[in-house]
N, C-alpha and C. Protein backbone atom coordinates (compact mmCIF):
# COMPACT_ATOMS: atom_id res chain seq x y z
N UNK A 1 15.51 -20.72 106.34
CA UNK A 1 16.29 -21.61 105.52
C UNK A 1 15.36 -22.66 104.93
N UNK A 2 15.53 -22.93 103.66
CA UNK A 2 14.45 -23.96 103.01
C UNK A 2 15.60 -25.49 102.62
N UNK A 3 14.76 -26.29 103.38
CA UNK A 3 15.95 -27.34 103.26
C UNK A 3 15.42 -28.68 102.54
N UNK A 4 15.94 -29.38 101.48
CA UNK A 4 15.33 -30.61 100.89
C UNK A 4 16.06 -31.82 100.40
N UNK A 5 15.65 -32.90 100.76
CA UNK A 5 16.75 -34.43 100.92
C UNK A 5 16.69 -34.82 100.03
N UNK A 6 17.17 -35.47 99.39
CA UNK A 6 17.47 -35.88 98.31
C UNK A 6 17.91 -37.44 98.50
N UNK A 7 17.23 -38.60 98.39
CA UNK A 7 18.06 -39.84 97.73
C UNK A 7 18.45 -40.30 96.38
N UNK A 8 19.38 -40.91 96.32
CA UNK A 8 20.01 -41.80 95.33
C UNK A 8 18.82 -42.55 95.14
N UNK A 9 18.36 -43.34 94.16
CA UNK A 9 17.53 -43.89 93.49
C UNK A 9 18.34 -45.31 94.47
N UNK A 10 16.66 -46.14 94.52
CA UNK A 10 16.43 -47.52 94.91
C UNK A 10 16.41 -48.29 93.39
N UNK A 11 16.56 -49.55 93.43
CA UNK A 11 16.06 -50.54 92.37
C UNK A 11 14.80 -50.48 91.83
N UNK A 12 13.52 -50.18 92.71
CA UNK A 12 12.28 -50.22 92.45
C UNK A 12 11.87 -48.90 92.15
N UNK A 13 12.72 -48.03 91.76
CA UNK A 13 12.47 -46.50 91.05
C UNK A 13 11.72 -45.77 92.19
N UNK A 14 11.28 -46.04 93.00
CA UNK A 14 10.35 -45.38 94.03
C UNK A 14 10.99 -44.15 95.06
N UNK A 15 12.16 -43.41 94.51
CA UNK A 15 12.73 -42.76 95.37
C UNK A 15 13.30 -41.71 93.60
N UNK A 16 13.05 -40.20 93.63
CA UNK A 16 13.96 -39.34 92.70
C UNK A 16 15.58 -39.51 93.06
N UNK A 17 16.15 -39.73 92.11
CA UNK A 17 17.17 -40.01 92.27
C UNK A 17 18.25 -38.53 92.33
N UNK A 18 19.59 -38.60 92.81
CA UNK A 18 20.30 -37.36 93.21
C UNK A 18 20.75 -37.32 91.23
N UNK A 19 20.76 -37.93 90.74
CA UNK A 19 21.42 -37.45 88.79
C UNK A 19 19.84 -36.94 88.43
N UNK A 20 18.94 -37.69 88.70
CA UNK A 20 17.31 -36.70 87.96
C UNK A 20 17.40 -35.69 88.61
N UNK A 21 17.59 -35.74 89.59
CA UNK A 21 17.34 -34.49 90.67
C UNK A 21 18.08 -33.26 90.10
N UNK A 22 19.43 -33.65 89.42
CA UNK A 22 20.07 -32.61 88.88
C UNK A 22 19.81 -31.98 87.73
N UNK A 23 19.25 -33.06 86.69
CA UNK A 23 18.68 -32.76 85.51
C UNK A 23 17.15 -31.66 85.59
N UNK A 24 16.67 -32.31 86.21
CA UNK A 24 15.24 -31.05 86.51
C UNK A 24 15.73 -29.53 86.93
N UNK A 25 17.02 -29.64 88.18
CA UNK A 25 16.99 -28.75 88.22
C UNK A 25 17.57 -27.68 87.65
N UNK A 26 18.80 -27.98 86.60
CA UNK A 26 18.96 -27.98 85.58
C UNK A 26 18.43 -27.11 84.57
N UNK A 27 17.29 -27.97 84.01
CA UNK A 27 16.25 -27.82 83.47
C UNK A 27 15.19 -26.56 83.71
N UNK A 28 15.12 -26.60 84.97
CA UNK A 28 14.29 -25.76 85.22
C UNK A 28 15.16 -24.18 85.06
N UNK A 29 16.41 -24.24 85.30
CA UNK A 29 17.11 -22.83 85.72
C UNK A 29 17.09 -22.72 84.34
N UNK A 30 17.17 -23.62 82.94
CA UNK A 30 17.44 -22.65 81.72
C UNK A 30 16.18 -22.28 81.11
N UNK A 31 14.73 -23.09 81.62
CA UNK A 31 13.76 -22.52 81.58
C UNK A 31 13.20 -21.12 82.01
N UNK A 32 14.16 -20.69 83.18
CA UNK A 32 13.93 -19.51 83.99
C UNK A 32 14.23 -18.65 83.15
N UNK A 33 16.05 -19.02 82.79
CA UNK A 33 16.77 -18.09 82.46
C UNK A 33 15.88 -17.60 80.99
N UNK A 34 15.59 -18.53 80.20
CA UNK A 34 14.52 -17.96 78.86
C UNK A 34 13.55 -17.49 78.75
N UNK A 35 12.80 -17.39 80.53
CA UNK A 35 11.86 -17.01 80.37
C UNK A 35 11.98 -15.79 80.51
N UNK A 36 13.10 -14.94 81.40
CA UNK A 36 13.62 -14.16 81.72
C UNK A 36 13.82 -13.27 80.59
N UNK A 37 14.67 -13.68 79.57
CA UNK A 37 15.15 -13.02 78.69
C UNK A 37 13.84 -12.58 77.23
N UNK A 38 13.03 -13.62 77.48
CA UNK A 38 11.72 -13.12 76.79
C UNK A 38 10.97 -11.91 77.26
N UNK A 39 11.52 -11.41 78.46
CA UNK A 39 10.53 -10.34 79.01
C UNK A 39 11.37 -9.46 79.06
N UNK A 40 12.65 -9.23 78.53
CA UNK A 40 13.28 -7.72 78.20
C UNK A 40 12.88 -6.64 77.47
N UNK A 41 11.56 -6.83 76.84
CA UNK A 41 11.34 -5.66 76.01
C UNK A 41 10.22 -4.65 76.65
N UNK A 42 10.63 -3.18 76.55
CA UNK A 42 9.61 -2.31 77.45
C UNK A 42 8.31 -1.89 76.59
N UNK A 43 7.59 -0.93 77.01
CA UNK A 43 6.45 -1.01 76.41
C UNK A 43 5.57 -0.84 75.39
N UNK A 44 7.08 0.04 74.48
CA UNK A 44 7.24 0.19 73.02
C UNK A 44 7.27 -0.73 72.08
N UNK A 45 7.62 -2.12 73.12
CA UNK A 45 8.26 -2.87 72.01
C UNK A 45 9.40 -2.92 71.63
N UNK A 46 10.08 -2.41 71.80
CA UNK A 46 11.95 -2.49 71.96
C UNK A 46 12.52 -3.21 73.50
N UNK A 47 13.05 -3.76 72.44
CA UNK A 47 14.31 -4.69 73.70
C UNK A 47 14.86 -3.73 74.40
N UNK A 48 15.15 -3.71 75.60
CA UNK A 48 15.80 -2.77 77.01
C UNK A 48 17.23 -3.38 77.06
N UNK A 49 17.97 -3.03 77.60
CA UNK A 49 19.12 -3.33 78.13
C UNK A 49 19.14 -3.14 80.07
N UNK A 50 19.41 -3.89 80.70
CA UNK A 50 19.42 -3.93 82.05
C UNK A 50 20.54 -2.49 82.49
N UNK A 51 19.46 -2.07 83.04
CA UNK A 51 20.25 -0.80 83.89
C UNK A 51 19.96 0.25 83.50
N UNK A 52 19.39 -0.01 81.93
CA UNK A 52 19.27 1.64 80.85
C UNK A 52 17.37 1.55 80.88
N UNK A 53 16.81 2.90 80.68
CA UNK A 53 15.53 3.20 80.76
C UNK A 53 14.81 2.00 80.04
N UNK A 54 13.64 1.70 80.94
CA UNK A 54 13.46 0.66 79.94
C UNK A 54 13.52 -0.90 79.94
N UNK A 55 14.56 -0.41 80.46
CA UNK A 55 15.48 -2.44 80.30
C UNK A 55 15.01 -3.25 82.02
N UNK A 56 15.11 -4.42 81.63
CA UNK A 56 14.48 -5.22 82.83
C UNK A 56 15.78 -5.98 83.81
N UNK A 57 16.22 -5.48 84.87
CA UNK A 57 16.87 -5.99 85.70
C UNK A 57 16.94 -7.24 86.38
N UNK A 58 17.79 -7.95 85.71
CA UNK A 58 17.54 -9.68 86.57
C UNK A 58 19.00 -9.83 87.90
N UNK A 59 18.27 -10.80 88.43
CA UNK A 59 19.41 -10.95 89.57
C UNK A 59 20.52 -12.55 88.97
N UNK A 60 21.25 -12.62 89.83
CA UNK A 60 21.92 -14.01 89.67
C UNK A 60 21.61 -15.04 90.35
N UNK A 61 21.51 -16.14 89.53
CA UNK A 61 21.00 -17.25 90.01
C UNK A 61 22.08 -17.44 91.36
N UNK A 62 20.88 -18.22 92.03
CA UNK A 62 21.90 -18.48 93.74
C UNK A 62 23.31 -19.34 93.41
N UNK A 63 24.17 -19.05 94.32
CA UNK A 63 24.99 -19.83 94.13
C UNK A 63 24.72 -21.12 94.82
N UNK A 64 25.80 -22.66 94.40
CA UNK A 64 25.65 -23.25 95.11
C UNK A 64 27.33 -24.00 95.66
N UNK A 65 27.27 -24.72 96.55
CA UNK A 65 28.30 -25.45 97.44
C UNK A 65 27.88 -26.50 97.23
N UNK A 66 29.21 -27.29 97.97
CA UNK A 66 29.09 -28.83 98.25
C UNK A 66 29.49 -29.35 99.65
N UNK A 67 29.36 -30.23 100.32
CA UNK A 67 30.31 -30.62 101.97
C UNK A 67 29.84 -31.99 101.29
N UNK A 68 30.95 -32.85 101.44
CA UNK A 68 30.58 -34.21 101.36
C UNK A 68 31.12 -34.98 103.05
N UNK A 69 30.91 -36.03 102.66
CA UNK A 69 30.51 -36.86 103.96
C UNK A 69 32.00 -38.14 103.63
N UNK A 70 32.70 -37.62 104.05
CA UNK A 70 33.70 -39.48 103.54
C UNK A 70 34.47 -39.64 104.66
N UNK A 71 34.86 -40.96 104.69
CA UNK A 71 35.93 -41.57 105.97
C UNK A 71 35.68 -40.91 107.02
N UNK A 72 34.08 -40.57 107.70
CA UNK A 72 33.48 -40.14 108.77
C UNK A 72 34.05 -39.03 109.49
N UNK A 73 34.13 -37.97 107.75
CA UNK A 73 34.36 -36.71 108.11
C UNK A 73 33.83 -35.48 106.76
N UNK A 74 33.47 -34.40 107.67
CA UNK A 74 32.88 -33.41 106.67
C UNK A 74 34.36 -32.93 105.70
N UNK A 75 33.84 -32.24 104.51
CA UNK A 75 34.60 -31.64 103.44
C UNK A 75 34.31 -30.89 102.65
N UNK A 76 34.91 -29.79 102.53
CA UNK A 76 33.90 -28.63 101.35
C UNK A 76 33.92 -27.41 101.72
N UNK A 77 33.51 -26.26 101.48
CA UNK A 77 33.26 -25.39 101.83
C UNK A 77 33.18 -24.79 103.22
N UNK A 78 33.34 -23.46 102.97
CA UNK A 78 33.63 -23.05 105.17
C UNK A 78 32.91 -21.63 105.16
N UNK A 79 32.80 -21.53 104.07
CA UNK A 79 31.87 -20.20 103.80
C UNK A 79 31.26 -19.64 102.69
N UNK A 80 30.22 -19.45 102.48
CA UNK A 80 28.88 -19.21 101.60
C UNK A 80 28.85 -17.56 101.16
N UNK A 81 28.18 -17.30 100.24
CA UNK A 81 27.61 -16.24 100.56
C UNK A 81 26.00 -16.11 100.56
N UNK A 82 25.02 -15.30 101.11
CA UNK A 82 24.16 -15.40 101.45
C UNK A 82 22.99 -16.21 100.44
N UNK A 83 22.04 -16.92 100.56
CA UNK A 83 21.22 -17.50 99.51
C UNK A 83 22.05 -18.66 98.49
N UNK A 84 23.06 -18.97 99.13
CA UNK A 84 23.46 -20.06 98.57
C UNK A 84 22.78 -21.52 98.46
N UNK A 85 22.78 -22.60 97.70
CA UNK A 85 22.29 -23.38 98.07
C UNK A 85 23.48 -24.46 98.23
N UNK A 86 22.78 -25.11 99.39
CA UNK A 86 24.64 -26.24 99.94
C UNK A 86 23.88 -27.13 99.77
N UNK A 87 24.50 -28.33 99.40
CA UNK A 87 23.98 -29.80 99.03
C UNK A 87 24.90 -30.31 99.99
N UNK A 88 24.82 -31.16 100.86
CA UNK A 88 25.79 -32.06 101.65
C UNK A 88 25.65 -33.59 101.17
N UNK A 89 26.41 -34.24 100.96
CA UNK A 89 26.39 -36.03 99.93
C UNK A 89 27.14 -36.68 100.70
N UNK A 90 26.92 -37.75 101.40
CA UNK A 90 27.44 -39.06 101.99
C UNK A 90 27.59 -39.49 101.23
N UNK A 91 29.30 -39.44 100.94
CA UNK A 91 30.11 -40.49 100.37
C UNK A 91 30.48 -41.53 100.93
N UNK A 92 29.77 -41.97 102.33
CA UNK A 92 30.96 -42.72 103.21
C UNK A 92 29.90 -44.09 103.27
N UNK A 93 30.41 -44.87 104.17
CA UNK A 93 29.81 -46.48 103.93
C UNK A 93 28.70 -46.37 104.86
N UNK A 94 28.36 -45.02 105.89
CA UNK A 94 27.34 -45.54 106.97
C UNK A 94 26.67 -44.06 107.04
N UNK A 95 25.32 -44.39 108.13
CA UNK A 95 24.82 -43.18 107.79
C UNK A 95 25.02 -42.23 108.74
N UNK A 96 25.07 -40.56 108.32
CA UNK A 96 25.57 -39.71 109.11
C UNK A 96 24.41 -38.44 109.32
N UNK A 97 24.18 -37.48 110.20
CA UNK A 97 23.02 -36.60 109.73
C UNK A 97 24.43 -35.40 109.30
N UNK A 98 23.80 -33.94 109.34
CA UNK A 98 24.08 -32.87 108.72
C UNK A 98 23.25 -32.06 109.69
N UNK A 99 23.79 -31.81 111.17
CA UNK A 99 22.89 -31.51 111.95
C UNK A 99 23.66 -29.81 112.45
N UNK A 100 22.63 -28.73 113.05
CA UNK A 100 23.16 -27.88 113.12
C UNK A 100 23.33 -27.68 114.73
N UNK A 101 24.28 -27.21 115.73
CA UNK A 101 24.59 -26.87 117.31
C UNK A 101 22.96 -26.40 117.35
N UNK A 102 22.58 -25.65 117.03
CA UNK A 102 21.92 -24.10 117.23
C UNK A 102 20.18 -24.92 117.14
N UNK A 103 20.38 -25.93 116.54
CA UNK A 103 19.22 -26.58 115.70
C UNK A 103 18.29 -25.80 114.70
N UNK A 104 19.03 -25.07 114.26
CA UNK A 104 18.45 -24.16 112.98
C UNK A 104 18.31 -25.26 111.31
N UNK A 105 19.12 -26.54 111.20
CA UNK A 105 18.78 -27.23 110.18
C UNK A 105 19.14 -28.47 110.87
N UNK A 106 18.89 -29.68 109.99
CA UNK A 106 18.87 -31.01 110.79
C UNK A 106 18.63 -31.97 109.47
N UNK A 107 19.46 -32.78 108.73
CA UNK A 107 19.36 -33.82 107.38
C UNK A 107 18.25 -34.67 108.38
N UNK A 108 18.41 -35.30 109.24
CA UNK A 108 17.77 -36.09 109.62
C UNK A 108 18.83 -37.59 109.12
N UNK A 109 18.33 -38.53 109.04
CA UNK A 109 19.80 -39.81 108.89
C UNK A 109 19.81 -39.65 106.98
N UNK A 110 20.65 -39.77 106.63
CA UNK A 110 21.38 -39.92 105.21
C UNK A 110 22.08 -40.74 105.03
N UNK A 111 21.61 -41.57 104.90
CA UNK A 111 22.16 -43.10 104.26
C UNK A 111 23.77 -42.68 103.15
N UNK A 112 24.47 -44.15 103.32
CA UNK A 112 24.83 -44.08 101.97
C UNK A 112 24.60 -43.18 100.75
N UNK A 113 24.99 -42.64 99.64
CA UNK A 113 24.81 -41.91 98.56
C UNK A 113 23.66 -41.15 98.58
N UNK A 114 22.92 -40.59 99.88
CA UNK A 114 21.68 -39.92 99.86
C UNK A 114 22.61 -38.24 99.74
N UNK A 115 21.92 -37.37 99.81
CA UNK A 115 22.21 -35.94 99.62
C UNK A 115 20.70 -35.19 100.21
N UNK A 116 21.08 -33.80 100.47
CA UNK A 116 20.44 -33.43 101.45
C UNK A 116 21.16 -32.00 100.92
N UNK A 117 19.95 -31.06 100.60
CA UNK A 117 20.13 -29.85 100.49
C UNK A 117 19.42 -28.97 101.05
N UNK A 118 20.29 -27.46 101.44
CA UNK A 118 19.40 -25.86 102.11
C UNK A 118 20.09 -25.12 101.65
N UNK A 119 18.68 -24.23 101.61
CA UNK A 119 19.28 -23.00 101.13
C UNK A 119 19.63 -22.11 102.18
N UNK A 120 20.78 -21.08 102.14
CA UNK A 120 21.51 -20.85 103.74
C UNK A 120 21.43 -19.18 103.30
N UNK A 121 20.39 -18.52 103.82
CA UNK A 121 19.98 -17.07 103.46
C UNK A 121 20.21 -15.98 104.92
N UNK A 122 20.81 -16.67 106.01
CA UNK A 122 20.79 -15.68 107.28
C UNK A 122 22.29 -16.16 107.21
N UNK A 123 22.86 -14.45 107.47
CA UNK A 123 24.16 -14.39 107.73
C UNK A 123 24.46 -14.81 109.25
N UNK A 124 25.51 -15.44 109.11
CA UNK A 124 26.16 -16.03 110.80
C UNK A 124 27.17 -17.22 110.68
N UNK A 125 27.40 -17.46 111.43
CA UNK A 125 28.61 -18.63 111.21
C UNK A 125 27.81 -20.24 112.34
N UNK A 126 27.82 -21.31 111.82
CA UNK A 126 26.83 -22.20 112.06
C UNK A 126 27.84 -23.33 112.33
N UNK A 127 28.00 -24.29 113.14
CA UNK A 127 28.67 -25.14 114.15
C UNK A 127 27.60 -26.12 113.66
N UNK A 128 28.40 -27.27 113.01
CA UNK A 128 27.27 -28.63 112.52
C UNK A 128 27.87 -29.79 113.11
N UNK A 129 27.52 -30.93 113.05
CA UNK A 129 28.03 -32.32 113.98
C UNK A 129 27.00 -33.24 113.17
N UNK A 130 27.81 -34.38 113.21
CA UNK A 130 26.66 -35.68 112.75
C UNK A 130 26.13 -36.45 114.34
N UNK A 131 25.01 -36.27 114.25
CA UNK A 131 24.12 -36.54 115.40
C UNK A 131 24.68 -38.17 116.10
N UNK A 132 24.94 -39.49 114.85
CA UNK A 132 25.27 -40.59 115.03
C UNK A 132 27.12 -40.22 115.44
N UNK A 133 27.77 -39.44 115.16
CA UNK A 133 29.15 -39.89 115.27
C UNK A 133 29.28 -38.23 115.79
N UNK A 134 29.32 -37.68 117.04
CA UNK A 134 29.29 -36.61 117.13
C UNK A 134 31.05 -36.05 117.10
N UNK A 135 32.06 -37.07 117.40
CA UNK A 135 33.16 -36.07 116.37
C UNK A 135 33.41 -35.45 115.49
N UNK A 136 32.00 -35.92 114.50
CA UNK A 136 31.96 -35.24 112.88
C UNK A 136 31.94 -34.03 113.46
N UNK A 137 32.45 -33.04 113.26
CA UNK A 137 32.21 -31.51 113.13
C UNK A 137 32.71 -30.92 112.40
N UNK A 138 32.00 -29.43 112.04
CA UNK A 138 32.98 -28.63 110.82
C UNK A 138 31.76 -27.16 111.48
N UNK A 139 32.47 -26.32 110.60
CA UNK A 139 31.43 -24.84 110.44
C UNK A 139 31.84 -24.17 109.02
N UNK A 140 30.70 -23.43 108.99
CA UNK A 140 30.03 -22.91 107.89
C UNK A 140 29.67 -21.30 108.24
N UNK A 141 30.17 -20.61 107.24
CA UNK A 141 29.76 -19.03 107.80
C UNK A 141 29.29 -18.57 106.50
N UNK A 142 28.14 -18.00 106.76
CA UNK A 142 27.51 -17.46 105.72
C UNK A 142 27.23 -15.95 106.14
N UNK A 143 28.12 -15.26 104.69
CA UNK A 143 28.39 -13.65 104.98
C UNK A 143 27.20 -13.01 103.98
């Protein structure tokens, strides 16, 4: 699982903020997607069609989820499908982690408006708790 935190921007700019954060990435997927589509043609020189001799097969971009964090409780999603990417966002006034039973992922503390994303590529069903308030619980099954 590849997992990466994300804060909300400080005053002193010194932190990527979770709205740039979206824009790059963004950015980057329609860069993919064009780069992608520039390389459909086979070796003739004719454009291919995906599936037919020739043509260049692309996959689908990962999906993604959300679980937010409010009134010191999880929300969102309960099941994935494989290679998803889940963003978890503290909406709430204090900080909470995004921690897994199994210890297979772990936010570490997430402040206020911080966010905290993984990508969730092994099928199983996953039992999470906030480390500071361990009533937080919820699960997540990724088929």
């Amino acid at each position: 699982m590849f997992a990466n935190r994300i804060r909300r921007g400080d005053e002193q700019g010194g932190v990527t903020t979770h709205r740039s954060f979206l824009r790059t990435t963004f950015a980057l997927a329609a860069m993919t997607a064009m780069s992608l589509a520039a390389c459909g043609g086979d070796d003739n020189g004719d454009a291919g069609s995906a599936g037919g001799a020739g043509g260049v097969a692309t996959t689908a971009p990962a999906a993604s989820a959300t679980i937010t964090i409010d009134g010191f409780a999880f929300s969102g999603v309960t099941e994935v499908p494989a290679g998803t990417v889940l963003t978890v966002i503290n909406n709430d006034t204090a900080p909470h982690t995004f921690t897994a039973e199994d210890g297979s992922f772990d936010s570490g503390s997430l402040n206020p408006e911080d966010a905290f994303q993984i990508t969730l590529d092994t099928p199983g069903t996953y039992t999470y708790f906030c480390a500071f308030h361990p009533s937080m619980t919820g699960t997540i099954t990724v088929t």
